[in-house]
PDB file of N, CA and C in Angstrom:
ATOM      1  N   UNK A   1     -66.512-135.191 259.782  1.00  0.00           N
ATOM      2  CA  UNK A   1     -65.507-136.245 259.824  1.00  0.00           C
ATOM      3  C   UNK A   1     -64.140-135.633 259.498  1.00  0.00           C
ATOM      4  N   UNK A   2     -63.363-136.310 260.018  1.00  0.00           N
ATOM      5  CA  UNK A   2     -61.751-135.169 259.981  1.00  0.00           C
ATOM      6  C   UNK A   2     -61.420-136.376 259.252  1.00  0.00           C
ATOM      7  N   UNK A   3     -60.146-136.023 258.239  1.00  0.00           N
ATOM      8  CA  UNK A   3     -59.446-136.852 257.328  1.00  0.00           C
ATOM      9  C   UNK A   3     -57.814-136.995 258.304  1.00  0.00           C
ATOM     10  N   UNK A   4     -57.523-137.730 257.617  1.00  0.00           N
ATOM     11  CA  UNK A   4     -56.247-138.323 258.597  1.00  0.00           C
ATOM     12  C   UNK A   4     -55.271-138.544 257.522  1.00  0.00           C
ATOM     13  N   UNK A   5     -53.767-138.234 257.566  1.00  0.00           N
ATOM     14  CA  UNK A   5     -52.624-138.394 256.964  1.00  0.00           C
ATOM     15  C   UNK A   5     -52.406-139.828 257.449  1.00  0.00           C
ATOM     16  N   UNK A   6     -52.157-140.644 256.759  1.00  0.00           N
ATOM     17  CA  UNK A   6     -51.420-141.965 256.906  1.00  0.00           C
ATOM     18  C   UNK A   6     -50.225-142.677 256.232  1.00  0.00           C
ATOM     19  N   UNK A   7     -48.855-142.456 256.712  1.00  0.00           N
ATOM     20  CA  UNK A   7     -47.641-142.722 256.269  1.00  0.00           C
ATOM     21  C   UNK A   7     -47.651-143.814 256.067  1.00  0.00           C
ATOM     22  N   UNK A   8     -46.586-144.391 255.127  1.00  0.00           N
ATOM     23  CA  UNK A   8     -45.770-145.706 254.504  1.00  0.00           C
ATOM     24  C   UNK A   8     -44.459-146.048 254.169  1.00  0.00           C
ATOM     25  N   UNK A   9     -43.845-146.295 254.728  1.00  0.00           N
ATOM     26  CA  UNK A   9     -42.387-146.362 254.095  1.00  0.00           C
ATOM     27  C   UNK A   9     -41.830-147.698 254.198  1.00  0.00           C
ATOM     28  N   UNK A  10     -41.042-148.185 253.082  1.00  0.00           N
ATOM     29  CA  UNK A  10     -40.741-149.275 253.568  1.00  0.00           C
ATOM     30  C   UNK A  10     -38.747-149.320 252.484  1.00  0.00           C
ATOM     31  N   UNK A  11     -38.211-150.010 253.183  1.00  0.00           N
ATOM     32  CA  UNK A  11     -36.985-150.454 252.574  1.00  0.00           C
ATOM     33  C   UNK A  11     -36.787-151.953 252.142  1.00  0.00           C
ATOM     34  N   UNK A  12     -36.191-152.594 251.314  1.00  0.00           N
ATOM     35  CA  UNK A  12     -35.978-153.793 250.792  1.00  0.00           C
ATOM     36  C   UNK A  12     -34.908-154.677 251.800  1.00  0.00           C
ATOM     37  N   UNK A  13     -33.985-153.948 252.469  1.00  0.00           N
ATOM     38  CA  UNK A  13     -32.811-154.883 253.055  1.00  0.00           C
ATOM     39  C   UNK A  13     -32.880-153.901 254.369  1.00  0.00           C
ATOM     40  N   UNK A  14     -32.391-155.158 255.115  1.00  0.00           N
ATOM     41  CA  UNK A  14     -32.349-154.701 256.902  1.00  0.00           C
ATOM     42  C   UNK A  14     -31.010-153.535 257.106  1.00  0.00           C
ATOM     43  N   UNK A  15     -30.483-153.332 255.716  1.00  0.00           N
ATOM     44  CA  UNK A  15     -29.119-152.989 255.772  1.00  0.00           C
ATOM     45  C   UNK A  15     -29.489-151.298 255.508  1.00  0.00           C
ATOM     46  N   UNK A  16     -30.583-151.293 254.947  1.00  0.00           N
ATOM     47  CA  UNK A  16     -31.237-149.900 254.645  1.00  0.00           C
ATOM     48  C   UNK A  16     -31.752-149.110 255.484  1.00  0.00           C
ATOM     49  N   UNK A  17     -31.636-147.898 255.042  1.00  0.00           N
ATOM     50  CA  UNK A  17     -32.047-146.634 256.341  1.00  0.00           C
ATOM     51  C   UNK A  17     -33.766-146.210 256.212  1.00  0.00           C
ATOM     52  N   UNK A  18     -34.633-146.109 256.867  1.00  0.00           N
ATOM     53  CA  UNK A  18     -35.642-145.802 256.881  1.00  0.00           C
ATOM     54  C   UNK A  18     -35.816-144.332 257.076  1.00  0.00           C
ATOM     55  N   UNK A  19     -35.026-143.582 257.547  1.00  0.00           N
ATOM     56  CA  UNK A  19     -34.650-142.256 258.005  1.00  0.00           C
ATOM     57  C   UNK A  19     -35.094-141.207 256.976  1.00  0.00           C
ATOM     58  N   UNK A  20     -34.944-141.145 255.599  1.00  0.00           N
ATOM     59  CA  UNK A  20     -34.967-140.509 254.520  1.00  0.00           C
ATOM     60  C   UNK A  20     -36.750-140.202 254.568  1.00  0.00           C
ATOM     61  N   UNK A  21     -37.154-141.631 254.323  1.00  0.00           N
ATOM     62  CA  UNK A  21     -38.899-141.862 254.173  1.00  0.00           C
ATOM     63  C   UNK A  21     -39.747-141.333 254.678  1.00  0.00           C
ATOM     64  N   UNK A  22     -39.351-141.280 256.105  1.00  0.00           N
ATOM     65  CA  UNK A  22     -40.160-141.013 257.428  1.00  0.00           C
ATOM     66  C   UNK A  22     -40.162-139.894 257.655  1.00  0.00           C
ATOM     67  N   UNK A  23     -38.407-139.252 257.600  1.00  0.00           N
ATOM     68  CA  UNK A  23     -38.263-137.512 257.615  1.00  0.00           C
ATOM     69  C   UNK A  23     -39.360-136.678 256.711  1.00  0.00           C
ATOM     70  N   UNK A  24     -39.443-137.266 255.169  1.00  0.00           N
ATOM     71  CA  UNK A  24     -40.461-136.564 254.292  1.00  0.00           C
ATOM     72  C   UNK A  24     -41.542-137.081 254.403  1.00  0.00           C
ATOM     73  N   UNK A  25     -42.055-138.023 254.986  1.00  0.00           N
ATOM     74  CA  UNK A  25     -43.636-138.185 255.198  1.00  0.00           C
ATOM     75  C   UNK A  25     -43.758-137.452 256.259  1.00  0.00           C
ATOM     76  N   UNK A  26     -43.277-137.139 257.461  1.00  0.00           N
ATOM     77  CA  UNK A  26     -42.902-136.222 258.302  1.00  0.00           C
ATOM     78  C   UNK A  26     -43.196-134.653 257.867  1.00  0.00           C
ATOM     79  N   UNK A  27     -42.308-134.599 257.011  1.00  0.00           N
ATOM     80  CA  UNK A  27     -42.342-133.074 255.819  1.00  0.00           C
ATOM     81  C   UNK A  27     -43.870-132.797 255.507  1.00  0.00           C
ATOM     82  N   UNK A  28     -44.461-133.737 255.333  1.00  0.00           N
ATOM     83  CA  UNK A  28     -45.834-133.577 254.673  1.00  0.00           C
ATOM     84  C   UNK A  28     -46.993-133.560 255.489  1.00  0.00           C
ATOM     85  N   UNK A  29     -46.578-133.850 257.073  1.00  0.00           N
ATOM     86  CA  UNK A  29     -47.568-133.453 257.821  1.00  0.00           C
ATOM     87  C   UNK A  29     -48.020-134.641 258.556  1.00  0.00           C
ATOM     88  N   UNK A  30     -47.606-135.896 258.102  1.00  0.00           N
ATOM     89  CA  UNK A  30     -47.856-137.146 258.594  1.00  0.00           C
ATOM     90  C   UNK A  30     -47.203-137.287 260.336  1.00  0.00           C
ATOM     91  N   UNK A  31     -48.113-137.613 260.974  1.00  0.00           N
ATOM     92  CA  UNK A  31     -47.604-137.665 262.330  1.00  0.00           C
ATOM     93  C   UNK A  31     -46.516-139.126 262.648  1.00  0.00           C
ATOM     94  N   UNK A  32     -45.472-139.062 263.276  1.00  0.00           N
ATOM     95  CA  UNK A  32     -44.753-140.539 263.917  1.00  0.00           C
ATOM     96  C   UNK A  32     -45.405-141.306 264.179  1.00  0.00           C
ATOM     97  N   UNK A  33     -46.472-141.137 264.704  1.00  0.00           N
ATOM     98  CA  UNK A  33     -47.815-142.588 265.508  1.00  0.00           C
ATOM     99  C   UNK A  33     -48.758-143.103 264.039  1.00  0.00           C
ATOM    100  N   UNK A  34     -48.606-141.906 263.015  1.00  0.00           N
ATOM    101  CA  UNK A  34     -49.600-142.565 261.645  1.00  0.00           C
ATOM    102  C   UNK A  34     -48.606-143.270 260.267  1.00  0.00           C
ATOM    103  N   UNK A  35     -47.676-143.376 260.846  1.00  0.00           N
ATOM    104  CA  UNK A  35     -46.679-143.827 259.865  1.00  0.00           C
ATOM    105  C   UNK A  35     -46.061-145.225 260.075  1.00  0.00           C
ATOM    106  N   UNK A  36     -46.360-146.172 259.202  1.00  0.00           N
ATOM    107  CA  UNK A  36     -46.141-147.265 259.251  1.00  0.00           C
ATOM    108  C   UNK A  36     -45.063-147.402 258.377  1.00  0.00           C
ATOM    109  N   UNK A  37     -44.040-148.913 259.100  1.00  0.00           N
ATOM    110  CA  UNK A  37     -42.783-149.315 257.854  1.00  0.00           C
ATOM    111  C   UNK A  37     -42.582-150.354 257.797  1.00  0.00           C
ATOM    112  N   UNK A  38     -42.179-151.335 256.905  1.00  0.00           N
ATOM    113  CA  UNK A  38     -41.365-152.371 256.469  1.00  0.00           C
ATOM    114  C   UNK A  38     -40.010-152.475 256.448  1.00  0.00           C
ATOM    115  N   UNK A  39     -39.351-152.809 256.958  1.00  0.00           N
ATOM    116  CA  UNK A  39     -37.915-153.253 256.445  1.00  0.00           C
ATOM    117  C   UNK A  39     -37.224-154.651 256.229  1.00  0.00           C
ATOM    118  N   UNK A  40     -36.390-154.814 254.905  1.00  0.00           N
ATOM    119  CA  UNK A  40     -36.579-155.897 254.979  1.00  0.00           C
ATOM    120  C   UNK A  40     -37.805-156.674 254.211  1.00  0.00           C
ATOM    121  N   UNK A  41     -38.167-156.102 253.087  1.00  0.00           N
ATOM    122  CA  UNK A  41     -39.190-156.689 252.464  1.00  0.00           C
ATOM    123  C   UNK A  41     -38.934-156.172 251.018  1.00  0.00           C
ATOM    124  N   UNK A  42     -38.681-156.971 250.241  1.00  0.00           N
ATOM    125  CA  UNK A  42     -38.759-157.062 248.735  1.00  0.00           C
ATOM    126  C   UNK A  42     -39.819-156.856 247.753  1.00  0.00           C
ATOM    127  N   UNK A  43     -39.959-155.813 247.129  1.00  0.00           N
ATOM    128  CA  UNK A  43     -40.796-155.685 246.099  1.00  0.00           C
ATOM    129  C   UNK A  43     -41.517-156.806 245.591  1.00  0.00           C
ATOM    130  N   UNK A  44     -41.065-158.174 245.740  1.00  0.00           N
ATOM    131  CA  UNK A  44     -41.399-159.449 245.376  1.00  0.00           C
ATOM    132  C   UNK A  44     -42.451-160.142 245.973  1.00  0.00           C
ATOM    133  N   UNK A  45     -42.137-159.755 247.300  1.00  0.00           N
ATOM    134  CA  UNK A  45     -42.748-160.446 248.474  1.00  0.00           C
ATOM    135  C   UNK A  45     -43.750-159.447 248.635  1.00  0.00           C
ATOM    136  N   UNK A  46     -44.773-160.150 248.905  1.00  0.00           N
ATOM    137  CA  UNK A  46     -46.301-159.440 249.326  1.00  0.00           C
ATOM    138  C   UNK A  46     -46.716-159.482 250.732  1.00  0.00           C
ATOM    139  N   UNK A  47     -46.217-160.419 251.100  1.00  0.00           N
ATOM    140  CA  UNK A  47     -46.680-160.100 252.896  1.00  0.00           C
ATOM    141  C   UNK A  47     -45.589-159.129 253.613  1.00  0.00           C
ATOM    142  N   UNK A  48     -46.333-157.670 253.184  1.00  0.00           N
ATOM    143  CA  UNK A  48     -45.950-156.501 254.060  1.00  0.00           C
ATOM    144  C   UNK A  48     -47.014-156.299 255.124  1.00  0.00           C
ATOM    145  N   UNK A  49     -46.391-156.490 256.650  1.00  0.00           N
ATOM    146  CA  UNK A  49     -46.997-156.037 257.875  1.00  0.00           C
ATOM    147  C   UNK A  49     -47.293-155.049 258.261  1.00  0.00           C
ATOM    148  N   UNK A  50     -46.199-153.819 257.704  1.00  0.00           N
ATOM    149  CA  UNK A  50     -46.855-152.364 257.637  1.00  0.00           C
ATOM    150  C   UNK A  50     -47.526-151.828 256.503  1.00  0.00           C
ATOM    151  N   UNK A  51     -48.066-152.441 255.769  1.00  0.00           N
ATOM    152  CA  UNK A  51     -48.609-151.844 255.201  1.00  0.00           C
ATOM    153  C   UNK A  51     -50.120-152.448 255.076  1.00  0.00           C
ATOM    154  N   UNK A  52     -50.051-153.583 255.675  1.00  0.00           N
ATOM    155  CA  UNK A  52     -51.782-153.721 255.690  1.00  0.00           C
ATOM    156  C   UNK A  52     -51.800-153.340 256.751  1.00  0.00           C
ATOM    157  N   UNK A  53     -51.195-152.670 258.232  1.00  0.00           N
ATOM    158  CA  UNK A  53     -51.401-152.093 259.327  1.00  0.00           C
ATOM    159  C   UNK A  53     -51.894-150.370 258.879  1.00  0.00           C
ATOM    160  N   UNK A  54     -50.938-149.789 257.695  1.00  0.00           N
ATOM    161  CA  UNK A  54     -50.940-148.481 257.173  1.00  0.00           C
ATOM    162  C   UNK A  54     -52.733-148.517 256.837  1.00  0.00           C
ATOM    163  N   UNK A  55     -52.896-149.893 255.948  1.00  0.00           N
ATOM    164  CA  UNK A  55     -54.337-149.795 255.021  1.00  0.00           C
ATOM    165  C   UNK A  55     -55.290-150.093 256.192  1.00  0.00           C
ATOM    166  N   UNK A  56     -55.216-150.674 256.917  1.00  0.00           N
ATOM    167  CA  UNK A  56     -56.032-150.769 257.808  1.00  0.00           C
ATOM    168  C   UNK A  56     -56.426-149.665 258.456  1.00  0.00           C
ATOM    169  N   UNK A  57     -55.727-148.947 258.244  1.00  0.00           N
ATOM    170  CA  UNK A  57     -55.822-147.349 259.408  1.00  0.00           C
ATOM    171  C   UNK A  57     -56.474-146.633 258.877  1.00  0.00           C
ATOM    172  N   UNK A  58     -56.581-146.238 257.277  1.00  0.00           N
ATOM    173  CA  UNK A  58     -56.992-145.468 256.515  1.00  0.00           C
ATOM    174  C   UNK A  58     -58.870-146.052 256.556  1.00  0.00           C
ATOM    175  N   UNK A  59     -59.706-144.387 256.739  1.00  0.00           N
ATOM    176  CA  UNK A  59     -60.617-144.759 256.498  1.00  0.00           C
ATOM    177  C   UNK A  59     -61.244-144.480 254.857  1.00  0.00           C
ATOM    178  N   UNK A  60     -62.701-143.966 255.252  1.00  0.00           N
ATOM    179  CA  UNK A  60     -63.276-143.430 253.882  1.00  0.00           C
ATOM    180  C   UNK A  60     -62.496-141.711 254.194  1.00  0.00           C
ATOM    181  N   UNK A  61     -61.630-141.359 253.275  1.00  0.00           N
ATOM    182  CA  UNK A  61     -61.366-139.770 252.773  1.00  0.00           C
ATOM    183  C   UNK A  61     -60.118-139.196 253.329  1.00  0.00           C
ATOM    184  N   UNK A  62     -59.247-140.345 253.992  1.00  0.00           N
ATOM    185  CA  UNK A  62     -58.064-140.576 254.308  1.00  0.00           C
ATOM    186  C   UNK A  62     -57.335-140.774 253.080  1.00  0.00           C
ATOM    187  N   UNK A  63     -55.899-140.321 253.794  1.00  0.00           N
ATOM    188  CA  UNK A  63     -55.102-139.762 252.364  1.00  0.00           C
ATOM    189  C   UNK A  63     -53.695-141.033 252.816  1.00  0.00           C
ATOM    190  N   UNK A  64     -53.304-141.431 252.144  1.00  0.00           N
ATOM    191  CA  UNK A  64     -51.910-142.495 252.477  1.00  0.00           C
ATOM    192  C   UNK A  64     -50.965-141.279 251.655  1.00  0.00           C
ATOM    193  N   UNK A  65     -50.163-142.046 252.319  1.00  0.00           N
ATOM    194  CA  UNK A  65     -49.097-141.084 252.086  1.00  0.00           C
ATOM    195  C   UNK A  65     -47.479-141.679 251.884  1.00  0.00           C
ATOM    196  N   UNK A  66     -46.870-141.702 250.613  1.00  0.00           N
ATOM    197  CA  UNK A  66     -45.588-142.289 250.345  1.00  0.00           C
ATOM    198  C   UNK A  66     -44.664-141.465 249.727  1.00  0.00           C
ATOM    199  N   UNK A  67     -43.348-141.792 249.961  1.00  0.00           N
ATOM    200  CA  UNK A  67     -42.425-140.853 249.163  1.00  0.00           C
ATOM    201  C   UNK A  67     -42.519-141.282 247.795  1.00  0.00           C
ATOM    202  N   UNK A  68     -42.776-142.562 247.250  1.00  0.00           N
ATOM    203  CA  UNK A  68     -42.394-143.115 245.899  1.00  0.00           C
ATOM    204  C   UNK A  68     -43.300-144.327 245.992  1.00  0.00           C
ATOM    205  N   UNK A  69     -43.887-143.931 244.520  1.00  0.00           N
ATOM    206  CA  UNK A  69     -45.174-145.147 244.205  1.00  0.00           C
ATOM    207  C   UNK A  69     -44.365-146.770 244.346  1.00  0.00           C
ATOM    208  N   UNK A  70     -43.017-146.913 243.813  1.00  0.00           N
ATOM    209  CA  UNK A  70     -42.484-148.241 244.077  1.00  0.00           C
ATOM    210  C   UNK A  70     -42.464-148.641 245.562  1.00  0.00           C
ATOM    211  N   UNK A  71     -42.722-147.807 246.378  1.00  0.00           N
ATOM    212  CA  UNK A  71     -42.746-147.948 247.986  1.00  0.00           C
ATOM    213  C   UNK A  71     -43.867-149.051 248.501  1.00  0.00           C
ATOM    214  N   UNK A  72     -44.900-148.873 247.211  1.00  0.00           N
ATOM    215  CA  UNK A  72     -46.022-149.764 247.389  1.00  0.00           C
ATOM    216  C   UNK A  72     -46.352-150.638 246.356  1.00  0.00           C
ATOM    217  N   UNK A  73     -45.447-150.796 245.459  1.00  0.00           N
ATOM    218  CA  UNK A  73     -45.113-151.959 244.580  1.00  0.00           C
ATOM    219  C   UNK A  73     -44.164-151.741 243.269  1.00  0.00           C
ATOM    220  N   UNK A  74     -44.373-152.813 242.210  1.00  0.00           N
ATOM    221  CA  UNK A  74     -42.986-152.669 241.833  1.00  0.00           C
ATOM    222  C   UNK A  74     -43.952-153.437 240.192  1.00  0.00           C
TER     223      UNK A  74
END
């Protein structure tokens, strides 16, 4: 069974750059097609679309992958 990198990034305001996130999940080996994002979603708010798309992807021995643990809550 092959393990799979699976990206996450997400920003709080539509006004924010996603660019930073993606470049270093990028850095780490994570492919563009395994990297999921949010923008526009508040630490507050729980219905993130990329990221139950991210969790969904991940199987058994799959690795997620974020720049910063607050990326996935707060």
């Amino acid at each position: 069974m092959t393990c799979m990198l699976i990206g996450y990034a997400r920003v709080s305001t539509n006004d924010q750059d996603l660019t930073a996130q993606k470049h270093a999940i990028a850095t780490l080996g994570v492919s563009l097609q395994k990297t999921f994002t949010d923008q526009g979603f508040t630490g507050t708010n729980r219905a993130w679309p990329g990221l139950r798309e991210a969790l969904a992807a991940c199987r058994a021995g799959d690795t997620l992958v974020v720049t910063k643990l607050d990326r996935l809550a707060r």
